[in-house]
Protein backbone atom coordinates (compact mmCIF):
# COMPACT_ATOMS: atom_id res chain seq x y z
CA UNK A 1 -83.37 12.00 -34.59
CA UNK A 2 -80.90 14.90 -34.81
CA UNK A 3 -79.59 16.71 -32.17
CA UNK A 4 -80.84 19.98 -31.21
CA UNK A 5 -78.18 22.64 -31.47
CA UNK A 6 -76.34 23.83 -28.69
CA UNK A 7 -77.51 27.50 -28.55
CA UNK A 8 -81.38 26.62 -28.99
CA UNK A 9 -80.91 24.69 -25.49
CA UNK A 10 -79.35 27.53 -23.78
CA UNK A 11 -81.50 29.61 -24.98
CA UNK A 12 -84.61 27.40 -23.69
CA UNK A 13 -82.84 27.15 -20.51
CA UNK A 14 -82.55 31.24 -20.44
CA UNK A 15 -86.14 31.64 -21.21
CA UNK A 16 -86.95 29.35 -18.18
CA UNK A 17 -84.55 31.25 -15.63
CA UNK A 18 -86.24 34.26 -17.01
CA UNK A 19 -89.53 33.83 -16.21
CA UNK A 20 -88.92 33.97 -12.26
CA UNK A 21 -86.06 36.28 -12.32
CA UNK A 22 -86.53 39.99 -12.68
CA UNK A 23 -84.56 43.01 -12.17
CA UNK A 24 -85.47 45.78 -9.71
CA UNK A 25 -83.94 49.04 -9.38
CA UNK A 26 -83.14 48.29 -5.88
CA UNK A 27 -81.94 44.74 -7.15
CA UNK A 28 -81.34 44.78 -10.59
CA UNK A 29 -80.06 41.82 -12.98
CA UNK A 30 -76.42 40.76 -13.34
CA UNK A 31 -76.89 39.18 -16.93
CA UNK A 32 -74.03 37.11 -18.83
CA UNK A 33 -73.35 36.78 -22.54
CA UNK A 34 -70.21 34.64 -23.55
CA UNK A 35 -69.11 33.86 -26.89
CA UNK A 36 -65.82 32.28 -28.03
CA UNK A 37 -64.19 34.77 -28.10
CA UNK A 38 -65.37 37.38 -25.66
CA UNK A 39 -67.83 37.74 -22.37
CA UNK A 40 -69.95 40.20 -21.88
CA UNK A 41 -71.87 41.78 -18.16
CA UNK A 42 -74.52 44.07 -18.13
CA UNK A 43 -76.48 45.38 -15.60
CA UNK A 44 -79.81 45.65 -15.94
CA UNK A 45 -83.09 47.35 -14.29
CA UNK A 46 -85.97 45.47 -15.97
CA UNK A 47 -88.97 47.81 -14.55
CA UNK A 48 -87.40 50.25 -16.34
CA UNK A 49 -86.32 48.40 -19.22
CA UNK A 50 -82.63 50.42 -18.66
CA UNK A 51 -79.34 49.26 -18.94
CA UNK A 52 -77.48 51.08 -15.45
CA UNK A 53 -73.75 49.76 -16.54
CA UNK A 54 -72.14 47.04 -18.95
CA UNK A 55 -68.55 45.49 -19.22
CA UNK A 56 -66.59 43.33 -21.93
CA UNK A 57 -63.75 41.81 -23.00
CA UNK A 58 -64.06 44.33 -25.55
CA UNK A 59 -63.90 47.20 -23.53
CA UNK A 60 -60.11 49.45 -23.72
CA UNK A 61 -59.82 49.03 -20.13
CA UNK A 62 -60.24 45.32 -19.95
CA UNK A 63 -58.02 44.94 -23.11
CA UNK A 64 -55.18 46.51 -22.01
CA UNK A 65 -55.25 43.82 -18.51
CA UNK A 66 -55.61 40.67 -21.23
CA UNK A 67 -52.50 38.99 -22.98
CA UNK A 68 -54.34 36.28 -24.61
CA UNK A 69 -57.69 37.91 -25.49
CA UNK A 70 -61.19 37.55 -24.51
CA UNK A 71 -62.17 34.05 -24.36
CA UNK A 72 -60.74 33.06 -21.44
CA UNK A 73 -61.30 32.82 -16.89
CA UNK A 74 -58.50 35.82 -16.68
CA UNK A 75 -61.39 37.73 -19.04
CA UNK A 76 -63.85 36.63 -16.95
CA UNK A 77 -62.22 37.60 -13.73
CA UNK A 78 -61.42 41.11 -15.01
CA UNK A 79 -64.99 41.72 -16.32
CA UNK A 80 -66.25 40.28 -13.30
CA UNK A 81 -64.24 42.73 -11.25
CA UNK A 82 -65.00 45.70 -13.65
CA UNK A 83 -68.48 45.80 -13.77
CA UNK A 84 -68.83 45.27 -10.04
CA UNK A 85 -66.77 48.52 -9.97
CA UNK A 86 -68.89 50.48 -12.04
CA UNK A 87 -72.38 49.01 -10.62
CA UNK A 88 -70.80 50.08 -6.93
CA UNK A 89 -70.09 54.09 -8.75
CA UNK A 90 -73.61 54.21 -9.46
CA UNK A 91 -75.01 52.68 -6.42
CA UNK A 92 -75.76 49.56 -6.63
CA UNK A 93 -74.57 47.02 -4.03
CA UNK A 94 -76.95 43.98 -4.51
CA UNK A 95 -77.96 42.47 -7.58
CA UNK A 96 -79.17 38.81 -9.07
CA UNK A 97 -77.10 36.95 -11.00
CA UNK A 98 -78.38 35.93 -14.59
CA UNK A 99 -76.07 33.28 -15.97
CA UNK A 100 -77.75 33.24 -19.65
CA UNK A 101 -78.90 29.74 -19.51
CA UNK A 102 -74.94 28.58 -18.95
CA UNK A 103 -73.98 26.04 -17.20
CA UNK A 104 -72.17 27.62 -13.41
CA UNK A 105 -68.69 26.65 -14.43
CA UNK A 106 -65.58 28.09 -15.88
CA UNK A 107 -65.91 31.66 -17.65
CA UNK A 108 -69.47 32.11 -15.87
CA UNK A 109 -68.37 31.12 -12.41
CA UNK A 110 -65.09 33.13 -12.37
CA UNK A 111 -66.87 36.03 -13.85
CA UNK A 112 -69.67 35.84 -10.59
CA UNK A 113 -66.59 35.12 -8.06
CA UNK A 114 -64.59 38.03 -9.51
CA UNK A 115 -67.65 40.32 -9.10
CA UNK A 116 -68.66 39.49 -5.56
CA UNK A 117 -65.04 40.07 -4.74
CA UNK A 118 -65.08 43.38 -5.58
CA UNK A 119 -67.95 44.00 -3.87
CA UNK A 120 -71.55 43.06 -5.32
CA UNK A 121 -73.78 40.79 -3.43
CA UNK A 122 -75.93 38.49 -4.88
């Protein structure tokens, strides 16, 4: 039997976490993407269907921080602690954490730690 690939299971696992967790505006959704060679944080308010802020590896800010590129915790941590910087300019203190369906570990934890850090609460 062959094995299913690794991106169909996260994404079953995503579409699981998703069907009880739900962004407010008063609580909206802290929601991961990670790829080899970047990570990814959006905020998002799903009655609304609106994105209120976003962060990446990609971003010139974050870039400038990052020696060794995007794929890595020290990524994480800085997009962690960037988006919880721009979520707290626009107001928003509390939030749930949407880890895409990825395992708590590594990139994903760091990224969570580095936000609540700076100041979000979830």
């Amino acid at each position: 039997m062959p094995r299913e690939d690794s991106n169909v299971v996260r994404l079953r696992i995503h579409k699981r976490i998703r069907k009880r967790l739900s962004g407010t505006e008063s609580q909206p959704r802290l929601c991961v993407f990670r790829s080899s060679k970047h990570i990814y944080a959006q905020i998002v308010d799903d009655a609304k269907g609106e994105t209120v802020t976003a962060a990446s590896s990609l971003d010139p800010e974050t870039k400038s921080e990052l020696a060794k590129g995007g794929g890595n915790v020290a990524a994480a941590k800085a997009v962690g602690k960037i988006v919880a910087r721009r979520a707290l300019d626009k107001g928003v203190e509390k939030v749930l954490f949407d880890r895409g369906g990825y395992l708590y570990h590594g990139r994903i934890k760091a990224l969570a730690e580095a936000a609540r850090e700076a100041g979000l609460k979830f």
